[in-house]
C-alpha atoms as a PDB file:
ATOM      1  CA  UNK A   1       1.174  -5.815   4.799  1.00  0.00           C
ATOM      2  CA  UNK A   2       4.796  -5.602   3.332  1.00  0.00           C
ATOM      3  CA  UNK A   3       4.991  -2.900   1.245  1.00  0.00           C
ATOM      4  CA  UNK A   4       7.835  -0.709  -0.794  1.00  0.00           C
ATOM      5  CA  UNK A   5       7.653   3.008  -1.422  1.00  0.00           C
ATOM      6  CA  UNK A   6       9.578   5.097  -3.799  1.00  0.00           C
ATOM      7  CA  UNK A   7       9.371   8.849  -4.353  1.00  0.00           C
ATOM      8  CA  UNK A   8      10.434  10.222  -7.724  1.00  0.00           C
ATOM      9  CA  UNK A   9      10.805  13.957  -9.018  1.00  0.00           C
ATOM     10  CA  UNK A  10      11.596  14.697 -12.489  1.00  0.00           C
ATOM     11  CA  UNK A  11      13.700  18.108 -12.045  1.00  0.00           C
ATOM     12  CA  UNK A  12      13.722  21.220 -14.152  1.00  0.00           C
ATOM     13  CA  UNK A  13      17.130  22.311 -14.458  1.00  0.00           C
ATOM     14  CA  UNK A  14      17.557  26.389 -14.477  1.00  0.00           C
ATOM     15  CA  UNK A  15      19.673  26.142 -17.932  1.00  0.00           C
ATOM     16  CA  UNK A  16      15.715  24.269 -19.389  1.00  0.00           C
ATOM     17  CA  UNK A  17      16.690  20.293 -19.878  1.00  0.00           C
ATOM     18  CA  UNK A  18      15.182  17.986 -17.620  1.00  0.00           C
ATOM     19  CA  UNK A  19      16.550  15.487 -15.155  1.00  0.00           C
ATOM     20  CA  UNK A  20      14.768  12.469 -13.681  1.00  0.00           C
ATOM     21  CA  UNK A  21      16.124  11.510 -10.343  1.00  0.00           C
ATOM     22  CA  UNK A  22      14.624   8.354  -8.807  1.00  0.00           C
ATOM     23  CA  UNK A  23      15.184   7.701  -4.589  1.00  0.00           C
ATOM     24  CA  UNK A  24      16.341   4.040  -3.588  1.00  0.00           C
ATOM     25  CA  UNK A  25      13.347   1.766  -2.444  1.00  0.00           C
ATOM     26  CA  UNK A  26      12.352   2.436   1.200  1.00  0.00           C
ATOM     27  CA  UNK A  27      12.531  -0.202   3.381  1.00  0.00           C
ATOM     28  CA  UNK A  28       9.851  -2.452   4.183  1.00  0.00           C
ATOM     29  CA  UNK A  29       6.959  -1.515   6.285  1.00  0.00           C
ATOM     30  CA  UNK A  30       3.331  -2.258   7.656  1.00  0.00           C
ATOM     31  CA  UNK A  31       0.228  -0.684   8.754  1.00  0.00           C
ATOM     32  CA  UNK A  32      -2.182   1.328   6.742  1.00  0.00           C
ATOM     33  CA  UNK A  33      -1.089   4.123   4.296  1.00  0.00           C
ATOM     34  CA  UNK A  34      -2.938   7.474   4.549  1.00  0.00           C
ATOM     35  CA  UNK A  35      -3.356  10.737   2.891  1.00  0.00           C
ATOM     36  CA  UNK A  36      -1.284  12.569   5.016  1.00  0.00           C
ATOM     37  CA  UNK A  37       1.709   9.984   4.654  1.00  0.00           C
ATOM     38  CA  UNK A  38       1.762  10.299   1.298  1.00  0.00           C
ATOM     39  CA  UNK A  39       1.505  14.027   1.485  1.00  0.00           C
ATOM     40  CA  UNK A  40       4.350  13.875   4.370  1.00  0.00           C
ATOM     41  CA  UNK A  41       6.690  12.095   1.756  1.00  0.00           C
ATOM     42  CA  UNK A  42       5.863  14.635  -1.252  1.00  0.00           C
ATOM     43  CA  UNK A  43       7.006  17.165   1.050  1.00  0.00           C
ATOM     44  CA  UNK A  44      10.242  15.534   1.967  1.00  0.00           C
ATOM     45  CA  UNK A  45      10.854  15.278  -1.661  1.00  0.00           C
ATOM     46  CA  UNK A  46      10.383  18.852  -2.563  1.00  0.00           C
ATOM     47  CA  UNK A  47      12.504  19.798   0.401  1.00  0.00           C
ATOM     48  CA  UNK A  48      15.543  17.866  -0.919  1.00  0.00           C
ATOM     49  CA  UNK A  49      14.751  18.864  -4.389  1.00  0.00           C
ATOM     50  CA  UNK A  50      14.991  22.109  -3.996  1.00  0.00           C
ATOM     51  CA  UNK A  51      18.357  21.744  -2.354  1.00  0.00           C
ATOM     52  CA  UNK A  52      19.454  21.122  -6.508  1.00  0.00           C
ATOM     53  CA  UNK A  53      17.087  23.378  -8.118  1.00  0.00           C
ATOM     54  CA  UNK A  54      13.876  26.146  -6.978  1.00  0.00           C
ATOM     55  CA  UNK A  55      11.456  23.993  -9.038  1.00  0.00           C
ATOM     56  CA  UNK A  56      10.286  20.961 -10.665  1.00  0.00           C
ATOM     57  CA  UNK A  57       7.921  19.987 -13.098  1.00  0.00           C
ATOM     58  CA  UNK A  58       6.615  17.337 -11.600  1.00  0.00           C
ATOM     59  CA  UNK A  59       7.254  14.675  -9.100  1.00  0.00           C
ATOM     60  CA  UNK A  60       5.364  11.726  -7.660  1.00  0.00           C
ATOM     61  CA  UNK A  61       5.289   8.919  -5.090  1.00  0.00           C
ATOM     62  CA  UNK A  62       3.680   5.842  -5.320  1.00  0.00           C
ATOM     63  CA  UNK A  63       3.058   2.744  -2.947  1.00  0.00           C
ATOM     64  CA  UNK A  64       1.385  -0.813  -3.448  1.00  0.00           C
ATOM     65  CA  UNK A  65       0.170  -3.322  -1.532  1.00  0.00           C
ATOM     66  CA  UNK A  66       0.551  -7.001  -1.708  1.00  0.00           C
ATOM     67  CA  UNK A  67      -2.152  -9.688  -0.971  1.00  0.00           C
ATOM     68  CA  UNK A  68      -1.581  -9.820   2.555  1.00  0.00           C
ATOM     69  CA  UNK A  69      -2.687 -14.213   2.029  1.00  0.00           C
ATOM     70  CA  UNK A  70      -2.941 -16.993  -0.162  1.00  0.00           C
ATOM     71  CA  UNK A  71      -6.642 -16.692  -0.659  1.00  0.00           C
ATOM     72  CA  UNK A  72      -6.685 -12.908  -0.558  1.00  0.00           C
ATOM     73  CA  UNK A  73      -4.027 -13.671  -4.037  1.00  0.00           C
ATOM     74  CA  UNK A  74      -6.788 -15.994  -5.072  1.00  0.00           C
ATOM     75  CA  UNK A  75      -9.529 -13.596  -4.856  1.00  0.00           C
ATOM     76  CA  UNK A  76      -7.443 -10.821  -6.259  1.00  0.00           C
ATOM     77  CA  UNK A  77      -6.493 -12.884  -9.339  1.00  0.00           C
ATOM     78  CA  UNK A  78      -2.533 -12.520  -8.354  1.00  0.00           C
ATOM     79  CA  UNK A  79      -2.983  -8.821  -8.819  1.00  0.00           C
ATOM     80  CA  UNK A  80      -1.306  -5.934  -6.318  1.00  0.00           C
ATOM     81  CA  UNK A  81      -2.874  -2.682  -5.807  1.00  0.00           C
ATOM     82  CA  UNK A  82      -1.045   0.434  -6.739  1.00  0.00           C
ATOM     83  CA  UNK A  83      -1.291   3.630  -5.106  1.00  0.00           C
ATOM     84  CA  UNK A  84       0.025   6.746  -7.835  1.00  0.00           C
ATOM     85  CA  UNK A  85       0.033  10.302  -6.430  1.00  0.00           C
ATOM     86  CA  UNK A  86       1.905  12.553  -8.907  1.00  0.00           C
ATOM     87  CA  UNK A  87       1.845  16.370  -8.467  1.00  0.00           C
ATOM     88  CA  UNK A  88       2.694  18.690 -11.515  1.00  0.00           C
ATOM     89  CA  UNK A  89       2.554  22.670 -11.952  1.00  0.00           C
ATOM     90  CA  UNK A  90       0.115  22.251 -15.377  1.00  0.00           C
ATOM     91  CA  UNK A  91      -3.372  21.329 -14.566  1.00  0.00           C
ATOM     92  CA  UNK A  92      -3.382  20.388 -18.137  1.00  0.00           C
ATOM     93  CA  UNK A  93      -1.296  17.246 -17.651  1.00  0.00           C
ATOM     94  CA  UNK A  94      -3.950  15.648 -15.548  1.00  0.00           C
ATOM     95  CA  UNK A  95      -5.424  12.700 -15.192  1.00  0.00           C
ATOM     96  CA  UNK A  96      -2.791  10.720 -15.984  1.00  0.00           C
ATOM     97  CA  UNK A  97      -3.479   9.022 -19.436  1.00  0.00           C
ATOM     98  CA  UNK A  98      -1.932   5.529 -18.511  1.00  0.00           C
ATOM     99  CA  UNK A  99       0.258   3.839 -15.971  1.00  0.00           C
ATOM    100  CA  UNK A 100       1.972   0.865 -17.050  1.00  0.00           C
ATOM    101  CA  UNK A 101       4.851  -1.397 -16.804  1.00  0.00           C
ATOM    102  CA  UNK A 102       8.253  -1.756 -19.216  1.00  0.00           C
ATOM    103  CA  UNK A 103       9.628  -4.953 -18.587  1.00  0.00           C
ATOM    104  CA  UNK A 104      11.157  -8.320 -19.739  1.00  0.00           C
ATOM    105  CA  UNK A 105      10.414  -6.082 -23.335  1.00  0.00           C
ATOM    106  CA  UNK A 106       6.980  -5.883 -22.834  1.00  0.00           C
ATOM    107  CA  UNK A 107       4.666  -3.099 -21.604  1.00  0.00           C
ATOM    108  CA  UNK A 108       1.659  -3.906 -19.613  1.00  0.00           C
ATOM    109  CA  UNK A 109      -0.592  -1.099 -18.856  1.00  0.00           C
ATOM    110  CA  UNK A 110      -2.283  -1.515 -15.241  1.00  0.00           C
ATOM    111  CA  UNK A 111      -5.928  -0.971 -15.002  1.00  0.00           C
ATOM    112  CA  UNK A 112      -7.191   1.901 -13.125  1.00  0.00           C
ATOM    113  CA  UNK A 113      -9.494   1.520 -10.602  1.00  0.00           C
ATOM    114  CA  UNK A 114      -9.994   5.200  -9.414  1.00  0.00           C
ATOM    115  CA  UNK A 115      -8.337   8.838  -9.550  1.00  0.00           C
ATOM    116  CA  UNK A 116      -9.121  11.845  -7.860  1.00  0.00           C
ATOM    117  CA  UNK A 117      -7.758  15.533  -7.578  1.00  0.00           C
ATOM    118  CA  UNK A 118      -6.516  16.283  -4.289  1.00  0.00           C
ATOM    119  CA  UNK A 119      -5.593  19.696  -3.443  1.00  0.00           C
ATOM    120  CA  UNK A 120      -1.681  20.735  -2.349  1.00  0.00           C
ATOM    121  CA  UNK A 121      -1.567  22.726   0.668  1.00  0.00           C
ATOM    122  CA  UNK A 122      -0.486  26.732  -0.191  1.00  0.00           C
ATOM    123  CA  UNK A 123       2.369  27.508   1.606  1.00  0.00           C
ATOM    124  CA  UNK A 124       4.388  23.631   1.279  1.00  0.00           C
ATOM    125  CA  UNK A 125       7.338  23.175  -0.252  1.00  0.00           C
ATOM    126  CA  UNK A 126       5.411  21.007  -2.554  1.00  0.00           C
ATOM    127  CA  UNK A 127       3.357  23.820  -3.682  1.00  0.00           C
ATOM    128  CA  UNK A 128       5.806  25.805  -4.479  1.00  0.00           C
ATOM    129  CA  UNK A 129       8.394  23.332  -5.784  1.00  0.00           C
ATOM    130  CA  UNK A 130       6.551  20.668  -7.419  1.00  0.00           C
ATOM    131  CA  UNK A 131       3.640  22.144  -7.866  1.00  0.00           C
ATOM    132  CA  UNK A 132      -0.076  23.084  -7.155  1.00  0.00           C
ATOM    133  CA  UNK A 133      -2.495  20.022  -9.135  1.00  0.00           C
ATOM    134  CA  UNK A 134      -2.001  16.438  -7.138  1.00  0.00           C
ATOM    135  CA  UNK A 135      -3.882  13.742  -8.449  1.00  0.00           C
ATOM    136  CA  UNK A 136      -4.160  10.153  -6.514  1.00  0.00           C
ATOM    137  CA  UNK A 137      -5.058   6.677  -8.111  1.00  0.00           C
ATOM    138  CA  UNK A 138      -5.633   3.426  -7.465  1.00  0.00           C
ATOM    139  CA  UNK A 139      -4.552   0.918 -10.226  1.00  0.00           C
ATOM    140  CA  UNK A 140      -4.034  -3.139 -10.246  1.00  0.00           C
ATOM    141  CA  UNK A 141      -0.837  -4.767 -11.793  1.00  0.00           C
ATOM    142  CA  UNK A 142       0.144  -8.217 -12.085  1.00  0.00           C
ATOM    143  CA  UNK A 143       2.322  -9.675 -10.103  1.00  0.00           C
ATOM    144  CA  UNK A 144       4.604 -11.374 -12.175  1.00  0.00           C
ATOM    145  CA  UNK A 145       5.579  -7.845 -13.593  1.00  0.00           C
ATOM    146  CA  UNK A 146       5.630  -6.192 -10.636  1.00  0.00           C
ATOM    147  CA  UNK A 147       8.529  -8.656  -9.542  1.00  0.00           C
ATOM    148  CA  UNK A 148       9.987  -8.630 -12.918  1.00  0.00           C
ATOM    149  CA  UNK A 149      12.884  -5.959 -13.573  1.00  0.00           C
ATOM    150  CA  UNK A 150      11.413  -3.163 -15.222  1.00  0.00           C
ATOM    151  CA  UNK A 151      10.272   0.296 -14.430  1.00  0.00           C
ATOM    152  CA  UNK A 152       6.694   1.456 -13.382  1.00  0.00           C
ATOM    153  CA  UNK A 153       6.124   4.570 -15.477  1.00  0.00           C
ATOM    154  CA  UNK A 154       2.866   7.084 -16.091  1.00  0.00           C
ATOM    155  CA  UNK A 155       1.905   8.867 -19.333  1.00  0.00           C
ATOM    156  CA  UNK A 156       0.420  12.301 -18.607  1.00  0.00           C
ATOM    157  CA  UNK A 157      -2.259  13.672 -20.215  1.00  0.00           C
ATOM    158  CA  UNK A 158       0.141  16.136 -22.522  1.00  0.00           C
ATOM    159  CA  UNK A 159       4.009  16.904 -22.618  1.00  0.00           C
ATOM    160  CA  UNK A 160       5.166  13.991 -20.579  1.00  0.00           C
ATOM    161  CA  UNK A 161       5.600   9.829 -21.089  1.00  0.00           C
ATOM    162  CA  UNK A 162       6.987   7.245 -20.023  1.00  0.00           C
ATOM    163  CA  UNK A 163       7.779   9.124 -16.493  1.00  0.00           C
ATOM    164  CA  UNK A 164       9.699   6.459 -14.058  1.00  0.00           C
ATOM    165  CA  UNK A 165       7.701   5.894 -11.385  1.00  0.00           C
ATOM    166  CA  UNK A 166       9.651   3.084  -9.881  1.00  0.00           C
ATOM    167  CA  UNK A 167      12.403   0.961 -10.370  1.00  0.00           C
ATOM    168  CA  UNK A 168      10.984  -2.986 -10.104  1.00  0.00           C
ATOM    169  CA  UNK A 169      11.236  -5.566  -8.893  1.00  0.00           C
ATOM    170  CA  UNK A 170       9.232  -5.419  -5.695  1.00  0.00           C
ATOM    171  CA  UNK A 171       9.589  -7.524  -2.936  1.00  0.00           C
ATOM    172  CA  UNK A 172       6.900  -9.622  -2.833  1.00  0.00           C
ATOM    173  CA  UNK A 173       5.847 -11.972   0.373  1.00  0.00           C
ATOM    174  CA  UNK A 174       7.411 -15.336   0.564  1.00  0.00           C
ATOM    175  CA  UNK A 175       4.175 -17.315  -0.694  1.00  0.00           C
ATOM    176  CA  UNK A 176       4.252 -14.810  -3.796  1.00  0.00           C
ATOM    177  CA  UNK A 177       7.133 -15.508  -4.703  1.00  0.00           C
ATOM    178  CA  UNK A 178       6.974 -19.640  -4.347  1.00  0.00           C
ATOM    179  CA  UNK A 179       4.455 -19.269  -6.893  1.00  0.00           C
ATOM    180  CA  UNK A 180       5.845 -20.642  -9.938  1.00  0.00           C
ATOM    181  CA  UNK A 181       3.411 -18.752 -12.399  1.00  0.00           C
ATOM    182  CA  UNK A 182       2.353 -15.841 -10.806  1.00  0.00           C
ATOM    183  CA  UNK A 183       0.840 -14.629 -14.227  1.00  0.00           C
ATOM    184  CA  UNK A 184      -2.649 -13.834 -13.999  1.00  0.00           C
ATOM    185  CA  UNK A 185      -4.640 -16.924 -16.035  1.00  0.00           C
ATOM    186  CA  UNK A 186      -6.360 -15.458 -19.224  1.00  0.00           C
ATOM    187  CA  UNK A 187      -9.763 -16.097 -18.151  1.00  0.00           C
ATOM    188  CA  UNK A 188      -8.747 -15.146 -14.177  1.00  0.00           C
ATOM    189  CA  UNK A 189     -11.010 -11.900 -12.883  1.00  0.00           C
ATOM    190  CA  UNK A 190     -10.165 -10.161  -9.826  1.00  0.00           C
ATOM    191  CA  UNK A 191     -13.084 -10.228  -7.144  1.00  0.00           C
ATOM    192  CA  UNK A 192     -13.514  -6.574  -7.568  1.00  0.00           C
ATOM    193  CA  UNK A 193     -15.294  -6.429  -3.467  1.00  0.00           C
ATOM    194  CA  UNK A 194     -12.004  -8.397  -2.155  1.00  0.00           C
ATOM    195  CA  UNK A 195      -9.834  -5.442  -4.207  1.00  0.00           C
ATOM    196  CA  UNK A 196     -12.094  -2.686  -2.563  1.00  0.00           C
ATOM    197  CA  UNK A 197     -11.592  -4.229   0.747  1.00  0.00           C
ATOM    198  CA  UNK A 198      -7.816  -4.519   0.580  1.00  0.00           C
ATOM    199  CA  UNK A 199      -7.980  -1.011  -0.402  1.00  0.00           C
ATOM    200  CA  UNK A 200      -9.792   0.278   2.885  1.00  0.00           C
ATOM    201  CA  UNK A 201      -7.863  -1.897   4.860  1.00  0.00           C
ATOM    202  CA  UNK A 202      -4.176  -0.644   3.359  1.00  0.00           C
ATOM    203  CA  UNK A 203      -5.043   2.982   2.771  1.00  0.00           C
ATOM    204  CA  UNK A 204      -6.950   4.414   5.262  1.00  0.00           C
ATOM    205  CA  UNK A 205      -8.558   7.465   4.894  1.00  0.00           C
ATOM    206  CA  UNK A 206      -8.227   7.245   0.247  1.00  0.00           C
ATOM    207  CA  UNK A 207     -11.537   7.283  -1.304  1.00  0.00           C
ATOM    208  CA  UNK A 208     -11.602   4.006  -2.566  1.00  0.00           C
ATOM    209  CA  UNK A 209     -13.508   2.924  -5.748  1.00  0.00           C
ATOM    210  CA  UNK A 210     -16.949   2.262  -6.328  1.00  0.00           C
ATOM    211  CA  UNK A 211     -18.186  -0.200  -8.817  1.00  0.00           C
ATOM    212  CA  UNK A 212     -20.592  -0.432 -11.433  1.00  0.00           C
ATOM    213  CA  UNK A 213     -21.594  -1.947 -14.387  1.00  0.00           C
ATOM    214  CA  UNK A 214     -20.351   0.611 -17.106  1.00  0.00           C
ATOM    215  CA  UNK A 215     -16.858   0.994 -19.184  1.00  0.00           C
ATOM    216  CA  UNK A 216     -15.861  -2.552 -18.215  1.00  0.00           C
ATOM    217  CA  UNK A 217     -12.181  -3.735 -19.380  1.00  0.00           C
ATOM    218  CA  UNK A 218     -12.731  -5.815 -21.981  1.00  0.00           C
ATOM    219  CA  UNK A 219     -10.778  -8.815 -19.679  1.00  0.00           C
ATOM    220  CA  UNK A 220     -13.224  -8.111 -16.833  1.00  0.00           C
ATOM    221  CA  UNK A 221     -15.967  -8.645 -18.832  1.00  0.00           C
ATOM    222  CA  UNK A 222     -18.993 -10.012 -18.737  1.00  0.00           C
ATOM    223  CA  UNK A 223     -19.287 -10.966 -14.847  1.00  0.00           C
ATOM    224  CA  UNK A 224     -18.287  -8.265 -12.914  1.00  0.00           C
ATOM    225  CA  UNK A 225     -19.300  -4.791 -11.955  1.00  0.00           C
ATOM    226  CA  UNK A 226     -16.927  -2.065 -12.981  1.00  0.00           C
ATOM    227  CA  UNK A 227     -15.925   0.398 -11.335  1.00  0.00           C
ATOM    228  CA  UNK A 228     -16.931   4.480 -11.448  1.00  0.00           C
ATOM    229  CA  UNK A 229     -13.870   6.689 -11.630  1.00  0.00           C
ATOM    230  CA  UNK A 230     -13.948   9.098  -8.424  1.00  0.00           C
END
């Protein structure tokens, strides 16, 4: 599955302003995402951030996954799945109170489909520059605003919005982007079992979401199952 990863850290400078710094897009890749990759690339992150400055407070890295076919789009309403893992040093900041999407002037929040603490190894560089309290979610965004120019940002739960998690468009595969509406149709529901299965099959070893039939989205309602936050 083509995907794009970007890394971002949002610095805290010694003199007390802050600095957002945002890496370039990876290149392309395939194959399953795990836990440990993600954790790998945090690490990378702090290392080279604290080349500028001892600490940070925060950072993040985030990955999504495209429909991997034309009927896997179908079944997932032209939606992408979005993987957010953001690590701060205030517990307090967590969950994340929204992720969304700034772009073409408008701001589309995604819809969450799961979060979960996840604890930072003691002794990394990510510990001890970017902090102790990770949290991972999954989320689904349209497509058309995912390859739209905007940014992907997250609203903490206190002190921080509107933090840049990545700089859009993505790449999308060629049968995406032939599409000439990829926006979602106003009545179009993601099959919420083809989601979960994209999810174990691009991120191996993430909790993925269960489902049931409480807090529904008001645009998922009435026919399908929601999901339980994990």
């Amino acid at each position: 599955m083509p995907r794009l990863v970007a890394i971002l850290l949002l610095l805290l400078l010694s003199h007390g302003a802050f600095a957002q710094i945002m890496s370039k897009p990876r290149p392309a890749t395939r194959g399953a995402v795990s836990p440990a990759d993600i954790a790998r690339r945090l690490e990378k992150s702090a290392i080279e951030t604290a080349r500028l400055v001892p600490n940070a407070a925060r950072g993040s890295a985030i990955d999504f996954a495209w429909p991997m076919s034309p009927e896997e789009y179908a079944a997932t309403a032209k939606h992408v799945v979005v993987l957010v893992s953001v690590v701060t040093q205030d517990a307090a900041e967590l969950p994340l109170r929204r992720v969304h999407i700034r772009a073409g002037g408008k701001d589309v929040e995604l819809v969450r489909l799961s979060h979960e603490l996840v604890g930072v190894a003691r002794g990394s560089r990510t510990f001890s520059v970017l902090g102790p309290y990770r949290e991972d979610g999954f989320y689904l965004a349209p497509a058309s605003v995912m390859m739209a120019e905007g940014y992907l940002q997250a609203d903490f739960a206190t002190r921080r919005s509107d933090f840049n998690l990545y700089k859009l468009p993505g790449t999308a595969p060629d049968f995406i982007r032939s599409d000439k509406n990829p926006e979602p149709l106003p009545d179009g529901k993601p099959d919420l079992a083809a989601v979960r299965a994209m999810i174990m099959r691009e991120y191996k070893g993430f909790k993925p979401p269960t489902f049931e039939r409480t807090m529904l989205p008001l645009w998922l309602e009435p026919t399908m199952p929601r999901f339980r936050l994990s």
